[in-house]
N, C-alpha and C. Protein backbone atom coordinates (compact mmCIF):
# COMPACT_ATOMS: atom_id res chain seq x y z
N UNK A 1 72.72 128.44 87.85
CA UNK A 1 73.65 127.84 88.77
C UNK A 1 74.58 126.91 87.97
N UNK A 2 76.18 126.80 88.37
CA UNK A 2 77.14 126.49 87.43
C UNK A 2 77.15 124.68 88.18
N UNK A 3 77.54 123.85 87.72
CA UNK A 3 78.08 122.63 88.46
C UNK A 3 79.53 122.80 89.06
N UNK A 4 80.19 122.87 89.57
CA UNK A 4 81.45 122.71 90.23
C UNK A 4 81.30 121.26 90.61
N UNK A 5 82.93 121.28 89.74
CA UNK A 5 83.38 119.39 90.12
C UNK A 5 84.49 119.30 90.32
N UNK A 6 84.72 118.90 91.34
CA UNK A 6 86.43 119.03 91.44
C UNK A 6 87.09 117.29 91.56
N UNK A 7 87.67 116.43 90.82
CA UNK A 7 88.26 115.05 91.05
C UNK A 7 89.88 115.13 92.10
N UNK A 8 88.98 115.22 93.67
CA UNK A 8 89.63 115.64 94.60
C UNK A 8 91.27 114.61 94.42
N UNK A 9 90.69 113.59 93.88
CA UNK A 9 91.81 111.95 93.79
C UNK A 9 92.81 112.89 93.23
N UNK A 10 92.64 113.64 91.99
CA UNK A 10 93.72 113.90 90.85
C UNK A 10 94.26 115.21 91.42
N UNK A 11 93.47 116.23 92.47
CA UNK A 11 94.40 117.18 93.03
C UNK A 11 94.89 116.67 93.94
N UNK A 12 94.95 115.40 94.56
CA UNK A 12 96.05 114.87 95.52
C UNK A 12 97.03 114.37 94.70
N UNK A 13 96.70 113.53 93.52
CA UNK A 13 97.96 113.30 93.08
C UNK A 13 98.65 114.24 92.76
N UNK A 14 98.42 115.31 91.98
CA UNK A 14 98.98 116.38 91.89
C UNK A 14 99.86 117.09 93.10
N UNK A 15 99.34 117.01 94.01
CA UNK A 15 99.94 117.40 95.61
C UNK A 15 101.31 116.71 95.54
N UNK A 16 101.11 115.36 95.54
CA UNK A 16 102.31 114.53 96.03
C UNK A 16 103.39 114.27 94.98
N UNK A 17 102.96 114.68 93.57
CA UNK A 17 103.60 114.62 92.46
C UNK A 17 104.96 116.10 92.41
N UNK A 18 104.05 117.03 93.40
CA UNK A 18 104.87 118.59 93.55
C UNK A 18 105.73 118.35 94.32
N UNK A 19 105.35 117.57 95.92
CA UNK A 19 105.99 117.02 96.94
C UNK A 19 107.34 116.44 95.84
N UNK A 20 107.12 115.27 95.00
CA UNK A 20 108.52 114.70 95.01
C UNK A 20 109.47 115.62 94.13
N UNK A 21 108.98 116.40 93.37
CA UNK A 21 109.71 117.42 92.44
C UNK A 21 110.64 118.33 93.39
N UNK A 22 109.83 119.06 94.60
CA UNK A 22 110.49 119.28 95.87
C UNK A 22 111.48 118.78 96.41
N UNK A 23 111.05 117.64 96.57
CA UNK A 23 112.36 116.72 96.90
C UNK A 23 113.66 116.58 95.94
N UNK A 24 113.29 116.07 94.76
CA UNK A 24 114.29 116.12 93.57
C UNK A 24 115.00 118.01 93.88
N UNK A 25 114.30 118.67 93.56
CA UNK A 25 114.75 119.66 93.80
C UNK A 25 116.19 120.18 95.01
N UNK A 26 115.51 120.24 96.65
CA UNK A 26 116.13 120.09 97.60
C UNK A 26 117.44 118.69 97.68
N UNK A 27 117.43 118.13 97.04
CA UNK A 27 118.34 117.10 97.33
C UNK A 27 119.48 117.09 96.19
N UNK A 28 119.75 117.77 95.10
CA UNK A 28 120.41 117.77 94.22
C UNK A 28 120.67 118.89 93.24
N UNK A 29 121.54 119.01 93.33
CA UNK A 29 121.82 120.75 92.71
C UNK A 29 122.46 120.52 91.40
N UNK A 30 123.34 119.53 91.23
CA UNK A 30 123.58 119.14 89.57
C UNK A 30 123.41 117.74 89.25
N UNK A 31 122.76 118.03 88.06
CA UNK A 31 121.77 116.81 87.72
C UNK A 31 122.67 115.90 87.12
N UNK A 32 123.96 116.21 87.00
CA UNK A 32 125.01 115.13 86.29
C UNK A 32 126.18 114.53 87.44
N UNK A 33 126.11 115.54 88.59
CA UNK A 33 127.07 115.34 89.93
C UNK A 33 127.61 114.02 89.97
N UNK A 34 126.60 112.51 89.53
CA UNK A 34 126.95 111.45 89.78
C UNK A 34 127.68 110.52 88.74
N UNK A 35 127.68 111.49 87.75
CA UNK A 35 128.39 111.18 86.17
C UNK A 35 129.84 111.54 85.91
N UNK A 36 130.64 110.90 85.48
CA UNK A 36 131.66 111.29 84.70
C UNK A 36 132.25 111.93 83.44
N UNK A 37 132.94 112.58 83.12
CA UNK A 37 133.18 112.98 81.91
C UNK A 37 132.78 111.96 80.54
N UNK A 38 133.43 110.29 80.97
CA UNK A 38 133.43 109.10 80.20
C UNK A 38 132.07 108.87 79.98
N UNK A 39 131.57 108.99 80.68
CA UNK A 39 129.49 109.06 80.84
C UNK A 39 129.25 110.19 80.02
N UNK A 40 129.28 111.19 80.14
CA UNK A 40 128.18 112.28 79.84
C UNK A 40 128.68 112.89 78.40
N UNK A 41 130.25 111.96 77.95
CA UNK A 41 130.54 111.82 76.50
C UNK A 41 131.88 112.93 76.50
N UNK A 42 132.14 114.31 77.32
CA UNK A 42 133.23 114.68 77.57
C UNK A 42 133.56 115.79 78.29
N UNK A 43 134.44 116.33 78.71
CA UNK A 43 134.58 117.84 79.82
C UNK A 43 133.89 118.49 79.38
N UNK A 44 133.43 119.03 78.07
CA UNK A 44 132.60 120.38 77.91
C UNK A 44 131.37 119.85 78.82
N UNK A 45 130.95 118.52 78.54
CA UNK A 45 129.42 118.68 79.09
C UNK A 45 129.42 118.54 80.53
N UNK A 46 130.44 117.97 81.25
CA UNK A 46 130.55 117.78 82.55
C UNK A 46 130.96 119.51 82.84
N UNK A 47 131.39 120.48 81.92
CA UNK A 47 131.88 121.43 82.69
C UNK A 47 130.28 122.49 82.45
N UNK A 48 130.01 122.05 81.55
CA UNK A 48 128.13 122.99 80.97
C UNK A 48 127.50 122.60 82.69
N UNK A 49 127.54 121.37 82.91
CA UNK A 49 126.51 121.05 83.97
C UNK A 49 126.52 122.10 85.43
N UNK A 50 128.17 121.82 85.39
CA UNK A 50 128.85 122.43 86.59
C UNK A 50 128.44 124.36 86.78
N UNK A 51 128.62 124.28 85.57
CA UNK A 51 127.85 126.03 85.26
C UNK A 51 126.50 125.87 85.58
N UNK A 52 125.63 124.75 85.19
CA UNK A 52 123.93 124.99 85.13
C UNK A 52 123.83 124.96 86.90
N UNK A 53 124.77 123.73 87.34
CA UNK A 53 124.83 123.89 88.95
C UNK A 53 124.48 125.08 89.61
N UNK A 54 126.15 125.61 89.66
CA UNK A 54 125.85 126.86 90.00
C UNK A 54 124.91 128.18 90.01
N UNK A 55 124.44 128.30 88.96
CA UNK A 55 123.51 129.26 88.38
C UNK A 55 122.09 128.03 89.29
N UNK A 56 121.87 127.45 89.17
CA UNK A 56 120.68 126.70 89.42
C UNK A 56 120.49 126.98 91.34
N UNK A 57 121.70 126.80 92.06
CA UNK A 57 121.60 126.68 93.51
C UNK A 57 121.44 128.13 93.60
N UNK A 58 121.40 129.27 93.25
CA UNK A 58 120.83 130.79 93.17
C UNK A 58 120.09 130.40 92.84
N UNK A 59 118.79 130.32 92.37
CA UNK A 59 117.10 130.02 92.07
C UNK A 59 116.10 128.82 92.30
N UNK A 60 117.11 127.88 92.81
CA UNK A 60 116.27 126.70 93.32
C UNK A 60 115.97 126.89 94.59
N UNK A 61 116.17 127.36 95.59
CA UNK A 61 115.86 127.54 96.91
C UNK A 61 114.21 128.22 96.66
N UNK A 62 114.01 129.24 95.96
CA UNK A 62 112.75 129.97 96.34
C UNK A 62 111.70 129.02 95.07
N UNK A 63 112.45 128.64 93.89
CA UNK A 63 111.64 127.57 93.37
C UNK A 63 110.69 126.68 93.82
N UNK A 64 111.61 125.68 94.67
CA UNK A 64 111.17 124.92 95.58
C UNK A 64 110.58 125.55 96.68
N UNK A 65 110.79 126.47 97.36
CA UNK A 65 109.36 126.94 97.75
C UNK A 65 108.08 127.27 97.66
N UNK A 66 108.29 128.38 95.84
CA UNK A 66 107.22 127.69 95.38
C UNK A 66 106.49 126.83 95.21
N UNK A 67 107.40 125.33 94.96
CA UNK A 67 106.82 124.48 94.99
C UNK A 67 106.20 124.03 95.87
N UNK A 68 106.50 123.71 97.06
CA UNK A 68 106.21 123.39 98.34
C UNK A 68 104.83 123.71 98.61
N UNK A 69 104.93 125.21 97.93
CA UNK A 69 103.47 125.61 98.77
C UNK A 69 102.33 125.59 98.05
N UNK A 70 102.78 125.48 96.66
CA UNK A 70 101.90 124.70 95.26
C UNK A 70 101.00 123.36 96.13
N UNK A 71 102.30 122.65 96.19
CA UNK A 71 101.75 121.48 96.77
C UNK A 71 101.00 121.57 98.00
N UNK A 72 100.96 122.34 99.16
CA UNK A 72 100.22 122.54 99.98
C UNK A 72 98.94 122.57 99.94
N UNK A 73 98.94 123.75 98.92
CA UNK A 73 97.41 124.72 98.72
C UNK A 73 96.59 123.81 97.76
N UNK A 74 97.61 122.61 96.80
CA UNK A 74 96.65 121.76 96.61
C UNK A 74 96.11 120.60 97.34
N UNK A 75 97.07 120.56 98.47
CA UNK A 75 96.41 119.44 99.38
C UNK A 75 95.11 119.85 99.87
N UNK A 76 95.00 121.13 100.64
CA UNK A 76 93.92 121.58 101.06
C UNK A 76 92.84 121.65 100.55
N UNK A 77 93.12 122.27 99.13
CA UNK A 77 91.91 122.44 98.66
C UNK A 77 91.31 121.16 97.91
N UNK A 78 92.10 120.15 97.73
CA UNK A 78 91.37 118.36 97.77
C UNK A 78 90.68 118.69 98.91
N UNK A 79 91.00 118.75 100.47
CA UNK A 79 90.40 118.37 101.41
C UNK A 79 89.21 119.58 102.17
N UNK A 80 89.20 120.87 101.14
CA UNK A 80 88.29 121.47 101.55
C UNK A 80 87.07 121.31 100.27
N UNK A 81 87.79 120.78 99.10
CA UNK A 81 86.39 120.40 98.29
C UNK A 81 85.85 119.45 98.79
N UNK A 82 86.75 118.34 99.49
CA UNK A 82 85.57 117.14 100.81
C UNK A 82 84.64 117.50 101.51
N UNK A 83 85.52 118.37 102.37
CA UNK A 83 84.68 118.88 103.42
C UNK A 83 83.75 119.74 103.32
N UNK A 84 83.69 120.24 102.25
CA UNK A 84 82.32 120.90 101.41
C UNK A 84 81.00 119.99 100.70
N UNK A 85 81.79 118.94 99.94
CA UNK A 85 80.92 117.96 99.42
C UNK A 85 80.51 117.21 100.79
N UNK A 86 80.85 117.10 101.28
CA UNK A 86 80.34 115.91 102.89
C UNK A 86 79.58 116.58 103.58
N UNK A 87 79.46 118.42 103.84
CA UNK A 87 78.58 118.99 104.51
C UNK A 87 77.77 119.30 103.91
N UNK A 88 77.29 119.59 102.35
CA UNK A 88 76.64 120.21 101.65
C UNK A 88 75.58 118.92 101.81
N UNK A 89 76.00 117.75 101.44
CA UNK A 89 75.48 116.38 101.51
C UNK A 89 74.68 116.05 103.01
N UNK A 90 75.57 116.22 104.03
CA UNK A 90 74.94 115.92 105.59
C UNK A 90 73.78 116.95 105.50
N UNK A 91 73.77 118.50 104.96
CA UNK A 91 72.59 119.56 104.99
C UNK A 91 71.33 118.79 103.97
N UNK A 92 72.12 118.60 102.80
CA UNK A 92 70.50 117.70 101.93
C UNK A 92 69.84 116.78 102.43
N UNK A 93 70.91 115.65 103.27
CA UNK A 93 69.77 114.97 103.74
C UNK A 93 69.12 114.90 104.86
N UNK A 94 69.07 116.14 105.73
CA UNK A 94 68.65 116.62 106.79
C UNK A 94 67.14 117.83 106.02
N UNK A 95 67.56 117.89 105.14
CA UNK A 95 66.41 118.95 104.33
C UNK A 95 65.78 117.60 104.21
N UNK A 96 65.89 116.29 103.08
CA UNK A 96 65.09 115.37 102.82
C UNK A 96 64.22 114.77 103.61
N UNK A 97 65.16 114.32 104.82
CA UNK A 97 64.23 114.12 106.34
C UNK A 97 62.96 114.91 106.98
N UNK A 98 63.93 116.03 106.81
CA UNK A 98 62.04 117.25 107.68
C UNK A 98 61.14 117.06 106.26
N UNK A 99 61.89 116.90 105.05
CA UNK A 99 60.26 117.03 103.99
C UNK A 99 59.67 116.21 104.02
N UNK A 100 60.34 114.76 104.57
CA UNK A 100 59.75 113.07 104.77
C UNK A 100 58.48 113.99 105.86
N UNK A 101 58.98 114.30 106.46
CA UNK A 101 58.27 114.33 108.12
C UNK A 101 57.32 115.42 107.77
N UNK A 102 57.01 116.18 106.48
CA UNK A 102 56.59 117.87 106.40
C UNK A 102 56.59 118.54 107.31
N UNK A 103 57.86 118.89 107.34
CA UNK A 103 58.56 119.82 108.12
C UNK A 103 59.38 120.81 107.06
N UNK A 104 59.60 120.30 106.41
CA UNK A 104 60.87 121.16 105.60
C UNK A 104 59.92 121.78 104.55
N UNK A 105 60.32 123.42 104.41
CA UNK A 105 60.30 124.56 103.54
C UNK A 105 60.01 124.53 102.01
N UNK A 106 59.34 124.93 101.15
CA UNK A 106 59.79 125.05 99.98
C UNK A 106 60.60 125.78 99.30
């Protein structure tokens, strides 16, 4: 028999860490939009971005879905490794009880 351990804490952070990438994602399509030429040093790079834009709003939509549902399936499965560890736990010490009482099986 193998141990399975899952540090449910670190697949939630993970969850909410996908969540904000999602967000970054959905909310901004060029990552320089708020920059100027004088900022970003000159037109080629303000005009590179404007290309990565474009090309980027074709593949970020299903990205971020991916993501989305990354983040989902790790929320759950934090909260179904709980709800596994909490019942597996409520069954042991219901076994411990009937063996207190010899009641319980070998």
């Amino acid at each position: 028999m193998s141990d399975l351990k899952a540090d449910t804490q670190r697949i939630r952070e993970c969850s909410r860490a996908l969540q904000r990438i999602y967000h970054s994602f959905t909310e901004r399509a060029n990552p320089a939009e708020d920059f100027s030429a004088t900022e970003l040093g000159n037109h080629h790079i303000v005009d590179a971005f404007d290309a990565f834009a474009s090309n980027w709003k074709i593949h970020r939509k299903d990205l971020a879905a991916q993501i989305k549902t990354l983040g989902t399936i790790t929320w759950e499965a934090a909260k179904s490794y709980d709800a596994i560890d909490a019942d597996l736990a409520a069954a042991l010490r219901r076994q411990d009880a009937k063996s207190k009482k010899g009641t319980g099986h070998a």
